[in-house]
N, C-alpha and C. Protein backbone atom coordinates (compact mmCIF):
# COMPACT_ATOMS: atom_id res chain seq x y z
N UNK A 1 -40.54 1.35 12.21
CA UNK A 1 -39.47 0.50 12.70
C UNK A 1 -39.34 0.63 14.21
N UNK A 2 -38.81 -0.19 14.66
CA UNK A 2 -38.85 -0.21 16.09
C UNK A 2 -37.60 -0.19 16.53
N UNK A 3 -37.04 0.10 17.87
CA UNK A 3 -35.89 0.55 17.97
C UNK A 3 -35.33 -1.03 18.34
N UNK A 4 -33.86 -0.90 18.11
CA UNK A 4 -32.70 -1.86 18.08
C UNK A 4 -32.75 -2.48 19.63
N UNK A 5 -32.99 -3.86 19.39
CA UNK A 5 -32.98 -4.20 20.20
C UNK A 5 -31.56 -4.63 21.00
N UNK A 6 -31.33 -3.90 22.52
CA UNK A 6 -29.62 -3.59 22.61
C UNK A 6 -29.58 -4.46 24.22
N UNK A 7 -28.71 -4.96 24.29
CA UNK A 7 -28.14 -5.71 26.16
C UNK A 7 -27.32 -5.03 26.58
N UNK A 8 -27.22 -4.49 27.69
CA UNK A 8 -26.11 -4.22 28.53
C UNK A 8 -25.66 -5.82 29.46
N UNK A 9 -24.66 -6.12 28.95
CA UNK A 9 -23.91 -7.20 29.51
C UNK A 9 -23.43 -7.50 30.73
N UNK A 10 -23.25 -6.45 31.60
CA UNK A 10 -23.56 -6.37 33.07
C UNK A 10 -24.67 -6.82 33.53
N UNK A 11 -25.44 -6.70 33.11
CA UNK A 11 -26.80 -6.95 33.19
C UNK A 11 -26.94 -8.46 33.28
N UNK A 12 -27.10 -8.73 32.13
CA UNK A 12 -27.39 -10.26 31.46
C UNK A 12 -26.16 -10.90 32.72
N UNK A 13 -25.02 -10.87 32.88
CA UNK A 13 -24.10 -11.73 33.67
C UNK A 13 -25.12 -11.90 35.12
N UNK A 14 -25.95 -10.96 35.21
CA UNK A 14 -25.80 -11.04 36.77
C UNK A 14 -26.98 -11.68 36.85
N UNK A 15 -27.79 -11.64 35.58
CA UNK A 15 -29.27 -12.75 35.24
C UNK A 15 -29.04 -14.58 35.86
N UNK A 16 -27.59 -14.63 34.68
CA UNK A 16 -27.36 -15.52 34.56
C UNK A 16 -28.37 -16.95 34.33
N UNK A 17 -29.05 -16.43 33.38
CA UNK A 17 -30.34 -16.81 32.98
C UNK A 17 -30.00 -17.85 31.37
N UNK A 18 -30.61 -18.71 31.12
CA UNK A 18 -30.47 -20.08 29.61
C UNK A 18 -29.94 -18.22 28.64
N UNK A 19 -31.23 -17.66 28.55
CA UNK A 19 -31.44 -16.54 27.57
C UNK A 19 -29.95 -15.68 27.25
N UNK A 20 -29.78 -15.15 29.00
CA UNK A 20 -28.76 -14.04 28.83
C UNK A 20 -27.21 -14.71 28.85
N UNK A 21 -26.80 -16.14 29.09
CA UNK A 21 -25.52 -16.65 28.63
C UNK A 21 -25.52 -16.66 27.08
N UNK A 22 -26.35 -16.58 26.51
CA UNK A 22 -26.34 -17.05 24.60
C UNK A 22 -26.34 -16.01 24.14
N UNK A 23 -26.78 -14.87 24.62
CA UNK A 23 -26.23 -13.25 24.58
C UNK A 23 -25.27 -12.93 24.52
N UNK A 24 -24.68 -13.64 26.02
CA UNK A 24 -23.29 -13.23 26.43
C UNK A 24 -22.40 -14.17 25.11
N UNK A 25 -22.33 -15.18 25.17
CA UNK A 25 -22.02 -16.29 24.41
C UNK A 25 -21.67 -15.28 22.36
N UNK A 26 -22.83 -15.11 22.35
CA UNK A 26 -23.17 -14.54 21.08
C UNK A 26 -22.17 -13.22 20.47
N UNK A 27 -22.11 -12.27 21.88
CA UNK A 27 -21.90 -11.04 21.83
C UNK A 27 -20.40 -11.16 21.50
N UNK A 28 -19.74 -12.23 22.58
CA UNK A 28 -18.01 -12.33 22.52
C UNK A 28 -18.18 -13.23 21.06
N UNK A 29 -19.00 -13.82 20.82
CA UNK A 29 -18.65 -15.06 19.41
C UNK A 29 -18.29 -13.55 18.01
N UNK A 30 -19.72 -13.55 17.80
CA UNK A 30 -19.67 -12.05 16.58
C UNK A 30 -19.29 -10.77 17.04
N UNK A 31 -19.01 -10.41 17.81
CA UNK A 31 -18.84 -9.20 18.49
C UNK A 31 -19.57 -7.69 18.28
N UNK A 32 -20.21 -8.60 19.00
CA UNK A 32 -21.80 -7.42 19.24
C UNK A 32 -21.97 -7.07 20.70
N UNK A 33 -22.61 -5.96 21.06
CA UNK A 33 -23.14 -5.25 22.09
C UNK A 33 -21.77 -4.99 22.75
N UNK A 34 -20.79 -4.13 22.16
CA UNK A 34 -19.87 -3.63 22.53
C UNK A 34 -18.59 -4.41 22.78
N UNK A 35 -18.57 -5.87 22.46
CA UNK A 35 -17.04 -6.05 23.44
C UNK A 35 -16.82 -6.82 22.13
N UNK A 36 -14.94 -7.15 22.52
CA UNK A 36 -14.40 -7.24 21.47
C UNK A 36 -14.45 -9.35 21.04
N UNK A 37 -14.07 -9.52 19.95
CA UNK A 37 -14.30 -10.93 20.16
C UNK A 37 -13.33 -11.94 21.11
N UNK A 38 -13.91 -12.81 21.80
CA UNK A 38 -13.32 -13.41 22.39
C UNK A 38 -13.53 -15.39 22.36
N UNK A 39 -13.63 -15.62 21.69
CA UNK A 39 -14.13 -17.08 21.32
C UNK A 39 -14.05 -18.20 22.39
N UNK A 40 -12.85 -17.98 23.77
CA UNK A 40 -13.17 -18.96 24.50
C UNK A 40 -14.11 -18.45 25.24
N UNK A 41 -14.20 -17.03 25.74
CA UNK A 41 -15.73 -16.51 26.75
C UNK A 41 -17.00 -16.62 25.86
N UNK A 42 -17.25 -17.03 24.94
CA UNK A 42 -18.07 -17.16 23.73
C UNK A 42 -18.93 -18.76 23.99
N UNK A 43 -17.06 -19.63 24.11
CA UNK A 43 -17.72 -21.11 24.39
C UNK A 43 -18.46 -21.51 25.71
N UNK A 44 -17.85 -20.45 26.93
CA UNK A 44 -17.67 -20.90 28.20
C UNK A 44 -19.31 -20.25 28.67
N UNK A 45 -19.97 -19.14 27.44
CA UNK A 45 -21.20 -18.78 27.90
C UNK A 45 -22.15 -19.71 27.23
N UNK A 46 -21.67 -20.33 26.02
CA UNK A 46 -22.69 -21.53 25.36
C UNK A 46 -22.65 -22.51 25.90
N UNK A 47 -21.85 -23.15 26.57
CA UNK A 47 -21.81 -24.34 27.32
C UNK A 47 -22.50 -24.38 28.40
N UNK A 48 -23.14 -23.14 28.96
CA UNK A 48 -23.34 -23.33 30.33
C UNK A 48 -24.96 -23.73 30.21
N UNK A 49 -25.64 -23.59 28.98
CA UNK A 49 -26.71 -24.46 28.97
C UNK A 49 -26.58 -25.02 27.89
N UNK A 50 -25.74 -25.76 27.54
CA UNK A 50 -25.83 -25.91 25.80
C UNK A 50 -26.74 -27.61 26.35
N UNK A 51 -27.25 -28.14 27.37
CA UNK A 51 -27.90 -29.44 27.61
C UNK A 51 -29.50 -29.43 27.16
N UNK A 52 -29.44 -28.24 27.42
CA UNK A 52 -31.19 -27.99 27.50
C UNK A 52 -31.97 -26.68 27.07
N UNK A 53 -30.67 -25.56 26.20
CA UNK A 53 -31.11 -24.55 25.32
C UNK A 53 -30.84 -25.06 24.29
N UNK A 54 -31.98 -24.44 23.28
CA UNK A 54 -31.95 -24.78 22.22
C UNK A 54 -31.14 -23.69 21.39
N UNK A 55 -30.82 -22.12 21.86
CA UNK A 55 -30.43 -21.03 21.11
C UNK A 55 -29.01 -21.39 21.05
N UNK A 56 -28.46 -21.81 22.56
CA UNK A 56 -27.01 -22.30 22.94
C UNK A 56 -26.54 -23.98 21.89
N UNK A 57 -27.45 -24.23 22.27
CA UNK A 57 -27.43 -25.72 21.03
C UNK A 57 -27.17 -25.40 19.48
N UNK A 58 -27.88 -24.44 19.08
CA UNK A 58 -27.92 -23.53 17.87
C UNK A 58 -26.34 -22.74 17.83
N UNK A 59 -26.07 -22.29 18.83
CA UNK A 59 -24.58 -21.53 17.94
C UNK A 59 -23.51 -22.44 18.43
N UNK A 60 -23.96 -23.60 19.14
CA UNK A 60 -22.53 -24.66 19.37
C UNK A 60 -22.18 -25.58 17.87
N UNK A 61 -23.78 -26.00 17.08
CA UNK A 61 -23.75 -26.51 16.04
C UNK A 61 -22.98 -25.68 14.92
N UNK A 62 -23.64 -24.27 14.98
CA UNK A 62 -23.16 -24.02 14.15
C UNK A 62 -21.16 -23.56 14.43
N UNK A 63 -20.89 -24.24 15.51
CA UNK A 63 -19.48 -23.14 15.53
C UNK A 63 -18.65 -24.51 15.16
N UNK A 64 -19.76 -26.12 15.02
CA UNK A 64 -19.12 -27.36 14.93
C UNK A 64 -18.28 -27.21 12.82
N UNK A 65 -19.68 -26.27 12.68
CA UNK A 65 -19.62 -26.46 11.32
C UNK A 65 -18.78 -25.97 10.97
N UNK A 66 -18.64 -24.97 11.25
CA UNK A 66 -17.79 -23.43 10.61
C UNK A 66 -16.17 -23.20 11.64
N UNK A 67 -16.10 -24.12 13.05
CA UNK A 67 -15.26 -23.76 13.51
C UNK A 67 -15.64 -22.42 14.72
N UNK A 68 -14.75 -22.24 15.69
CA UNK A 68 -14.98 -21.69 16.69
C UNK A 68 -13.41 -20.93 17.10
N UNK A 69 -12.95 -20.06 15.98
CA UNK A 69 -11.43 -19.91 16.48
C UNK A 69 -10.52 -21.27 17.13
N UNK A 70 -9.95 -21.28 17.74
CA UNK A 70 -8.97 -22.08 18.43
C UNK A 70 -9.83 -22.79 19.49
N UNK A 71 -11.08 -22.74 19.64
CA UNK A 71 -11.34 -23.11 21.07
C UNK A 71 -12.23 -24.32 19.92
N UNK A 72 -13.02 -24.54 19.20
CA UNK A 72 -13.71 -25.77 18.50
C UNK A 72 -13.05 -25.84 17.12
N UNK A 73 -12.63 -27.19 16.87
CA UNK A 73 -12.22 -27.66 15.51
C UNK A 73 -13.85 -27.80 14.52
N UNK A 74 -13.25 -27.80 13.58
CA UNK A 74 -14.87 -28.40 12.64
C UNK A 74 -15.26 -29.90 12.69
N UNK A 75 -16.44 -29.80 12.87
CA UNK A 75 -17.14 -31.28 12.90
C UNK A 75 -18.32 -31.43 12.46
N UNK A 76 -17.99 -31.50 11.24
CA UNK A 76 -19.66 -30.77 10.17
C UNK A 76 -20.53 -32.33 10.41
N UNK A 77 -20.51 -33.09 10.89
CA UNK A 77 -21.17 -33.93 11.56
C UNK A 77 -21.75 -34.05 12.50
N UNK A 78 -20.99 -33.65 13.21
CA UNK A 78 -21.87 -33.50 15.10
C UNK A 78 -22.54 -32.15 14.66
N UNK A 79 -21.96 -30.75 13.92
CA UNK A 79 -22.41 -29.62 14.37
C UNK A 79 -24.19 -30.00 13.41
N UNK A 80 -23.76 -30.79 12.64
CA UNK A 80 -25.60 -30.95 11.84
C UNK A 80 -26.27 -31.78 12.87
N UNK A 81 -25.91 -32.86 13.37
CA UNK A 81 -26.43 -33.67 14.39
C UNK A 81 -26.75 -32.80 15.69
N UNK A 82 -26.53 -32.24 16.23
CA UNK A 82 -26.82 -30.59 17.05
C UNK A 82 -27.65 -29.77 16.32
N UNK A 83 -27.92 -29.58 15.18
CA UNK A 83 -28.48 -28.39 14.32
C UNK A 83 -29.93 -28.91 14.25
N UNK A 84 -29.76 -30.56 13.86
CA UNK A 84 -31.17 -30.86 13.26
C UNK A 84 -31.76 -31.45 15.01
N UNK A 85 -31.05 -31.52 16.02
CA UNK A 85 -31.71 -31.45 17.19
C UNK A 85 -32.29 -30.22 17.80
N UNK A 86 -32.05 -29.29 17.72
CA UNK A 86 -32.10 -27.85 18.41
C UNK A 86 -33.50 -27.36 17.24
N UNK A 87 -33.38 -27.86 16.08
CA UNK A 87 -34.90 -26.85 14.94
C UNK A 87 -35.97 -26.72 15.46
N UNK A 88 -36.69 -28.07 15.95
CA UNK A 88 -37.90 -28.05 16.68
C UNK A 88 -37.77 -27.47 17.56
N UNK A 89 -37.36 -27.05 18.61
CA UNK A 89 -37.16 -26.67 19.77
C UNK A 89 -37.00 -25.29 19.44
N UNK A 90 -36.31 -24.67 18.79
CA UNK A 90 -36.61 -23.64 18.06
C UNK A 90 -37.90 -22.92 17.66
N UNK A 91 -38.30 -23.58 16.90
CA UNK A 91 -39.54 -23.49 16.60
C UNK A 91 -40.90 -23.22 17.37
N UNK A 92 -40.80 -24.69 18.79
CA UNK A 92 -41.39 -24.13 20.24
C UNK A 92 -41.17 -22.91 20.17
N UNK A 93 -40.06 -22.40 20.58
CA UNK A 93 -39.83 -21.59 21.49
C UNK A 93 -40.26 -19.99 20.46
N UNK A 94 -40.52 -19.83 19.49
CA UNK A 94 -40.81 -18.97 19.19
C UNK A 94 -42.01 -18.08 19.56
N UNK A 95 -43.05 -19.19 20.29
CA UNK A 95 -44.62 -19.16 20.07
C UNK A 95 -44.82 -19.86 21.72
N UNK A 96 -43.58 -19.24 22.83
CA UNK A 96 -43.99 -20.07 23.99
C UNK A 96 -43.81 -18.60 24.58
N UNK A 97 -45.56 -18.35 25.17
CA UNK A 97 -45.38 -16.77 25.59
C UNK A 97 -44.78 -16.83 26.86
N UNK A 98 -44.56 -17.79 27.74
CA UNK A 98 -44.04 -17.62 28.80
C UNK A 98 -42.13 -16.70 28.56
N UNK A 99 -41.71 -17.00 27.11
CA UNK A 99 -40.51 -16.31 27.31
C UNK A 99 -40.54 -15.00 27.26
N UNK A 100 -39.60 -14.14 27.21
CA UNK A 100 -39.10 -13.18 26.91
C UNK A 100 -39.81 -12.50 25.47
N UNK A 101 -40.25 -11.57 25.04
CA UNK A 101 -40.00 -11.19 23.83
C UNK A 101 -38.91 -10.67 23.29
N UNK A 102 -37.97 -10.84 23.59
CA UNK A 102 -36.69 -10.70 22.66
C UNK A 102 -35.73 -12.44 22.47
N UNK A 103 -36.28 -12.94 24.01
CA UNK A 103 -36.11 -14.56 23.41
C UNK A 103 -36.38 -15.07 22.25
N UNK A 104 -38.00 -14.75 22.08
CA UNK A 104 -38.86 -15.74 21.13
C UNK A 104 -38.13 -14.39 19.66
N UNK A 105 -37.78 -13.72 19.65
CA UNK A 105 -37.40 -12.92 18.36
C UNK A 105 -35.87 -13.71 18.08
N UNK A 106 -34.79 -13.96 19.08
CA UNK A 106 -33.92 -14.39 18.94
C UNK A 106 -33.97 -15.97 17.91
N UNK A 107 -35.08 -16.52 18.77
CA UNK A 107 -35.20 -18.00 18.20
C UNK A 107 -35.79 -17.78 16.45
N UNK A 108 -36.79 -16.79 16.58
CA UNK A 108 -37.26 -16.36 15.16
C UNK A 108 -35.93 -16.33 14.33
N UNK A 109 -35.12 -15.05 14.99
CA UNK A 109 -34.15 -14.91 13.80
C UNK A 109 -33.04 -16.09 12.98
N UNK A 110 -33.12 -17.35 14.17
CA UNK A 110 -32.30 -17.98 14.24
C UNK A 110 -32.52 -19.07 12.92
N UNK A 111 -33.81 -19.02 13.07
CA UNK A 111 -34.61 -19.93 12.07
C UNK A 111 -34.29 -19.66 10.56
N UNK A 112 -34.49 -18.20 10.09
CA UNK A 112 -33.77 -17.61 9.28
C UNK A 112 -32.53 -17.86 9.25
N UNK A 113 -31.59 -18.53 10.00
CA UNK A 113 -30.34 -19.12 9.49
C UNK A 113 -30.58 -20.17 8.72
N UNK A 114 -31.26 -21.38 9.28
CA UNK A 114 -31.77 -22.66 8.88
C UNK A 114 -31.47 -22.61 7.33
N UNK A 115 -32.80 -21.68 7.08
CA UNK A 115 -33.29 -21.46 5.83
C UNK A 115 -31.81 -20.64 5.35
N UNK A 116 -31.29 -19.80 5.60
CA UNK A 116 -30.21 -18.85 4.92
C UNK A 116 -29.29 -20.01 4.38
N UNK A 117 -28.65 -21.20 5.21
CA UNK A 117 -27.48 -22.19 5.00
C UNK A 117 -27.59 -23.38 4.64
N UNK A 118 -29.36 -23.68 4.84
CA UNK A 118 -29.67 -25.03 4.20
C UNK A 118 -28.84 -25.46 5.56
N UNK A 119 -29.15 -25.73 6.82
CA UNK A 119 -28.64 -26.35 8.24
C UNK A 119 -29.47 -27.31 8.59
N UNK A 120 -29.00 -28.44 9.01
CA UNK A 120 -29.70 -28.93 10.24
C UNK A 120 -30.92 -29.62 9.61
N UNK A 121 -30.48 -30.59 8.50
CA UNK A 121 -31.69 -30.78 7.53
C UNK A 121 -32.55 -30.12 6.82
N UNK A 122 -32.58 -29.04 7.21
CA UNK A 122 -33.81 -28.02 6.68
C UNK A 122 -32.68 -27.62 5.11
N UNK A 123 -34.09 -27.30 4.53
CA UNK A 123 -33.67 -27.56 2.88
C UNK A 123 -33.80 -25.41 2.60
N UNK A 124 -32.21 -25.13 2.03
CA UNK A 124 -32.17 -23.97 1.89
C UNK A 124 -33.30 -23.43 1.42
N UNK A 125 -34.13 -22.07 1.56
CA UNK A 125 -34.93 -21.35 0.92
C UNK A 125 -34.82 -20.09 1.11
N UNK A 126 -34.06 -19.19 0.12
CA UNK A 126 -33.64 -17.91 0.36
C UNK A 126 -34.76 -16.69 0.68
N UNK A 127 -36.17 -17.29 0.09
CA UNK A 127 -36.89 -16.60 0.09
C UNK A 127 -37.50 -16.40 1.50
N UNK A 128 -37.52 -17.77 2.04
CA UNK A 128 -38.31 -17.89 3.23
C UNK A 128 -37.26 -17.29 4.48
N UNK A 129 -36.17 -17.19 4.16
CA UNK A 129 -35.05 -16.81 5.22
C UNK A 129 -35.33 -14.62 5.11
N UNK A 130 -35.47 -14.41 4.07
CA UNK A 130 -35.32 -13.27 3.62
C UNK A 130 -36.83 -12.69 4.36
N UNK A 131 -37.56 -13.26 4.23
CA UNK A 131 -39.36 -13.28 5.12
C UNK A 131 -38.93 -13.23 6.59
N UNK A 132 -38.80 -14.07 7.01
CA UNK A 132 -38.57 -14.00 7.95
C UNK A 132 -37.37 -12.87 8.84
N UNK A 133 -36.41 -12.68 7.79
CA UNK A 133 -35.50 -11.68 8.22
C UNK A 133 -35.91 -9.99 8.55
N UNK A 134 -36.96 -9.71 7.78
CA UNK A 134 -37.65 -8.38 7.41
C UNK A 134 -39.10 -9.08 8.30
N UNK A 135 -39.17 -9.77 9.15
CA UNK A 135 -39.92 -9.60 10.24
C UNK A 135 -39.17 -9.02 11.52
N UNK A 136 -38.06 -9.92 11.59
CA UNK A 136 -37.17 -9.85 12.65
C UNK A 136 -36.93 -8.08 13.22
N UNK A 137 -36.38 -7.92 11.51
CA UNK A 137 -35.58 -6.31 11.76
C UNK A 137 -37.28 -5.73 12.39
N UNK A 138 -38.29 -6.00 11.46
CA UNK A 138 -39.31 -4.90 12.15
C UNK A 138 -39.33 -4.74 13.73
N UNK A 139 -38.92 -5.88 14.41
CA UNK A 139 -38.86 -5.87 15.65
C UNK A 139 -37.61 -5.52 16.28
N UNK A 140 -36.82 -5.08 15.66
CA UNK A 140 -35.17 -4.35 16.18
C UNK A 140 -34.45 -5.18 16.12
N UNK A 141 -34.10 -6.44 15.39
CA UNK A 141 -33.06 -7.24 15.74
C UNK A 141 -31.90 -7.08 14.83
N UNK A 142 -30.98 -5.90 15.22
CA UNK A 142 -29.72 -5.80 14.52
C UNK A 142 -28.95 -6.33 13.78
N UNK A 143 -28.85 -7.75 13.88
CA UNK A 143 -28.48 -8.50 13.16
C UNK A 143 -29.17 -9.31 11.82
N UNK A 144 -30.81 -8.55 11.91
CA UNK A 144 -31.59 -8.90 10.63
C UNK A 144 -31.59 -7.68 10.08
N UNK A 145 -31.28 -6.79 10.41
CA UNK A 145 -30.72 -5.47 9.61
C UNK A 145 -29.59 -5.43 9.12
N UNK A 146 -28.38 -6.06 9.96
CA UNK A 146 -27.22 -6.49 9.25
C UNK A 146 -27.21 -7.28 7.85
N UNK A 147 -28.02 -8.46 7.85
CA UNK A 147 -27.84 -9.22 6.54
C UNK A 147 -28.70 -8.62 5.93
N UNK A 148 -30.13 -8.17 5.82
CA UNK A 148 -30.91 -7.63 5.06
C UNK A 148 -30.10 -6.97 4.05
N UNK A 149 -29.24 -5.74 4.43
CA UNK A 149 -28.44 -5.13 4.10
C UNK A 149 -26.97 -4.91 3.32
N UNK A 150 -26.80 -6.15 3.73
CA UNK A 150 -25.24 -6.15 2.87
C UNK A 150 -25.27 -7.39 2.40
N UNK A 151 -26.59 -8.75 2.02
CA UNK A 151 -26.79 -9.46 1.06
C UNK A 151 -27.78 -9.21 0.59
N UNK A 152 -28.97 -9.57 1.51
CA UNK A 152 -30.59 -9.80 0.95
C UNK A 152 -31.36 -8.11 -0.30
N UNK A 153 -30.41 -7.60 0.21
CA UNK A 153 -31.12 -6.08 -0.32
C UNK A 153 -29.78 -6.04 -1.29
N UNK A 154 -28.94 -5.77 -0.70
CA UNK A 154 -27.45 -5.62 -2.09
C UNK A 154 -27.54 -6.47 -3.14
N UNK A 155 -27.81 -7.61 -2.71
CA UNK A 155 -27.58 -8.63 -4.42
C UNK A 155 -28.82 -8.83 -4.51
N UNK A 156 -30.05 -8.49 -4.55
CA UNK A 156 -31.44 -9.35 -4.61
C UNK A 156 -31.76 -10.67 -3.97
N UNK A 157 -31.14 -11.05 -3.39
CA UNK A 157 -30.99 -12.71 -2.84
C UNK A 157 -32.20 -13.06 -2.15
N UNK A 158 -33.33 -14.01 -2.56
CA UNK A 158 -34.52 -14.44 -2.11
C UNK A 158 -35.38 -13.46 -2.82
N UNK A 159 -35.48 -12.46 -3.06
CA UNK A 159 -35.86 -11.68 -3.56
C UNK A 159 -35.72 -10.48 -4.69
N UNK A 160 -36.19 -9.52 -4.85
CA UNK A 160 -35.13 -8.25 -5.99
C UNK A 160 -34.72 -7.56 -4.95
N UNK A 161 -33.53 -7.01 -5.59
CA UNK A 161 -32.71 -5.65 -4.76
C UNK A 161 -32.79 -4.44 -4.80
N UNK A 162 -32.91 -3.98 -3.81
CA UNK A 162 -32.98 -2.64 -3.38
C UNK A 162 -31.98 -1.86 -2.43
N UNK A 163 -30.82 -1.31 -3.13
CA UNK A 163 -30.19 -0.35 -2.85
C UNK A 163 -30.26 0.69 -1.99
N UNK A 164 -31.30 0.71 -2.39
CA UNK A 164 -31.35 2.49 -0.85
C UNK A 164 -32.30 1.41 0.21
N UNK A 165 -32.58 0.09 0.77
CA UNK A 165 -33.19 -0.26 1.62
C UNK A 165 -31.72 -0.79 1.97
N UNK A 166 -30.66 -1.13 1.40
CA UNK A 166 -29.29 -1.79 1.73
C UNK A 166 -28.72 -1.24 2.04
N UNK A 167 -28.52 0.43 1.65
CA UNK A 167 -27.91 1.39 2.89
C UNK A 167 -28.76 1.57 4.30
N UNK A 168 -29.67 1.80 3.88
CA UNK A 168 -30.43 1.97 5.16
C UNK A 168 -30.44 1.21 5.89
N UNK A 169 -30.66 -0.11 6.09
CA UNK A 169 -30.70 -0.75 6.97
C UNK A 169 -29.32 -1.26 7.72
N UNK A 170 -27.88 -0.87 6.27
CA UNK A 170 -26.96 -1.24 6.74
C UNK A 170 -26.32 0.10 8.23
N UNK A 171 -27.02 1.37 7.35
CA UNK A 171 -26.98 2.42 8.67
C UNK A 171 -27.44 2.27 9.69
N UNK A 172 -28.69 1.78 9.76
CA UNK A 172 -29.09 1.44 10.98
C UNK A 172 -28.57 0.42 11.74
N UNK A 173 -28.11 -0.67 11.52
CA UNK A 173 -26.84 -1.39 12.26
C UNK A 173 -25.48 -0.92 12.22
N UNK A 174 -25.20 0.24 11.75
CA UNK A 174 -23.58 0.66 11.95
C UNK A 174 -23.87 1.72 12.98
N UNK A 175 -24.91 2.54 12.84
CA UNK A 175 -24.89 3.46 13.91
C UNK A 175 -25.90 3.28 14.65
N UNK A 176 -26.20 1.58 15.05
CA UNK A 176 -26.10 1.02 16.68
C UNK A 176 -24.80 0.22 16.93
N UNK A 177 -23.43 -0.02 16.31
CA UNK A 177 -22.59 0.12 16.69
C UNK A 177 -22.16 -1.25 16.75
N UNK A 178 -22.94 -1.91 15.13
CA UNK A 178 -22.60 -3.66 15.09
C UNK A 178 -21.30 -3.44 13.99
N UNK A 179 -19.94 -3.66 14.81
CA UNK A 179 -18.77 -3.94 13.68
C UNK A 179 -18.98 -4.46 12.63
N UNK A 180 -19.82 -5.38 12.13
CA UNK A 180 -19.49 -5.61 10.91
C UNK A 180 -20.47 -5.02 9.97
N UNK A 181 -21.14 -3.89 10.40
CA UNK A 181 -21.84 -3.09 9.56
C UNK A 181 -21.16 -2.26 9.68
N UNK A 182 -20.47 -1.67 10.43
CA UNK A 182 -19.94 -0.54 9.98
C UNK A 182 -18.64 -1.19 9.05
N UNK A 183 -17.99 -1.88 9.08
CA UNK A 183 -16.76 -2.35 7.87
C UNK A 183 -17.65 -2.49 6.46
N UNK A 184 -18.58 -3.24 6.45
CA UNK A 184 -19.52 -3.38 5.32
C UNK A 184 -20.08 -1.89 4.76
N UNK A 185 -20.69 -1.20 5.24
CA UNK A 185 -21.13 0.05 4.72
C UNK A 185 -20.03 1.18 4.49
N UNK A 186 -18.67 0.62 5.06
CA UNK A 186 -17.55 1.75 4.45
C UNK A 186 -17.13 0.47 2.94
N UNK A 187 -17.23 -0.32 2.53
CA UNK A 187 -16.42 -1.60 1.89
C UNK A 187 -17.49 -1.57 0.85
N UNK A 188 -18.82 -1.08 0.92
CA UNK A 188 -20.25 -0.66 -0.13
C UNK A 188 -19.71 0.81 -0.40
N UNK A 189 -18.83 1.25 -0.02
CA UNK A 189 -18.58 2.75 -0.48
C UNK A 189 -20.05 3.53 -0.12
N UNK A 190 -21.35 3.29 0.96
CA UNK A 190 -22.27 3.83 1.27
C UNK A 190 -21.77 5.48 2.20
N UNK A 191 -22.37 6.57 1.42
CA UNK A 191 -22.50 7.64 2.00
C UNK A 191 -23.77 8.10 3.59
N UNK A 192 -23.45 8.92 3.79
CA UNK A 192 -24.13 8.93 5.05
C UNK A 192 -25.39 9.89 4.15
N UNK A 193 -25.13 10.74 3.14
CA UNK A 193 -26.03 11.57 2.76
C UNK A 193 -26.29 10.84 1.43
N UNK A 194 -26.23 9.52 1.02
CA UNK A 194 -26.96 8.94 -0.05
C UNK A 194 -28.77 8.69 -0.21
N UNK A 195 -29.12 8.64 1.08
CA UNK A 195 -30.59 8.97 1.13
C UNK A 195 -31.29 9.64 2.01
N UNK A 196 -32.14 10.01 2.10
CA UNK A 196 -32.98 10.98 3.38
C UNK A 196 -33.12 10.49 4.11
N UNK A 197 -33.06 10.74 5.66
CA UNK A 197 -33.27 9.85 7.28
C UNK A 197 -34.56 10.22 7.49
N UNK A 198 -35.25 9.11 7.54
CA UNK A 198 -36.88 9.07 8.02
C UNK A 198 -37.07 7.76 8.71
C-alpha cells in the first residue's frame, strides 16, 4: 500500500492552480485535510474554475444533485446536465501525463462515483466502481479507503465482503484523520486490536 495521499492547504492556496482550488473546494465541501466544513468556501473554491475543470464541474454537478448546504438548492437537472458534460473530460484527464499524479488519481477516483450513483448518464455498475476504487486506495487516495470500507467491504456491494479488509481500510482513513471514518469505525463498533497491523 502506498501512503495516503495528504495536502497541506496553505500550500494549494498559494498554487492557486484548476487542481489545488477543487482540493481546496473538496476539503471545506466533505471535510477533509483538516478543516472544518464550510460549504460557501467549498463553492467559492469550485467556481473559480468550474468553466474549464472538469473535477470542479464534477463536484458542482454533483452538489446540483444532492444540494450544497445553504449556498446551492437541488437541481437534479442542471447537476446531470454538468455531470454528463464533465465524464469525458474526466476520462481525458486520467491518461493526460502532462498532469499531476495525484490529479489524474483524483479524476480516476471520481469516475468511480459515476459508476457508484449511476450519474451523468453513465449506467450504475457496482462492480466496476468497486475496481476501480481498490485501484485508487492502492495509490493512497483516502477517500477510496473510506468507501471501500464502510460499504464496498462491509456489505459485499459489487462484490463479496470482507470484514477484516473493512476495518482495515476503515483504520487507515481514521488514523489519517478523515472525519467520517473515524465516526464510521466507532458506529461499526471496530476495535483497534480486531486485527494485526501489517
Amino acid at each position: 500500500m502506498k501512503d495516503i495521499v495528504k495536502f497541506d492547504l496553505k500550500e494549494l492556496e498559494k498554487l492557486n492552480t484548476p487542481f489545488a482550488n477543487y482540493i481546496l473546494g473538496r476539503s471545506y465541501d466533505l471535510e477533509e485535510n483538516g478543516v472544518t466544513q464550510d460549504y460557501k468556501k467549498a463553492l467559492q473554491y469550485y467556481m473559480k474554475n468550474f468553466d474549464k475543470y472538469p473535477l470542479s464541474q464534477y463536484s458542482i454537478g454533483m452538489s446540483y444533485l444532492y444540494g450544497l448546504g445553504d449556498e446551492l438548492d437541488v437541481d437534479e437537472e442542471k447537476g446531470d446536465t454538468i455531470l454528463k458534460y464533465a465524464f469525458p473530460r474526466l476520462l481525458q484527464m486520467q491518461t493526460d501525463e502532462l498532469l499531476d499524479s495525484n490529479e489524474r488519481l483524483y479524476a480516476t477516483f471520481v469516475e468511480a462515483a459515476y459508476y457508484n450513483y449511476g450519474i451523468g448518464g453513465v449506467e450504475q455498475n457496482l462492480k466496476r466502481a468497486r475496481e476501480i476504487l481498490e485501484r485508487c486506495s492502492e495509490l493512497g487516495h483516502i477517500a477510496a479507503y473510506y468507501d471501500l470500507g464502510y460499504k464496498y467491504y462491509k456489505d459485499g456491494v459489487g462484490g463479496t465482503a470482507n470484514l477484516e479488509k473493512s476495518e482495515l481500510y476503515l483504520r487507515i482513513a481514521k488514523n489519517a484523520g478523515l472525519k467520517r471514518a473515524i465516526e464510521k469505525y466507532r458506529e461499526f463498533g471496530y476495535s483497534e486490536n480486531s486485527i494485526d497491523r501489517d
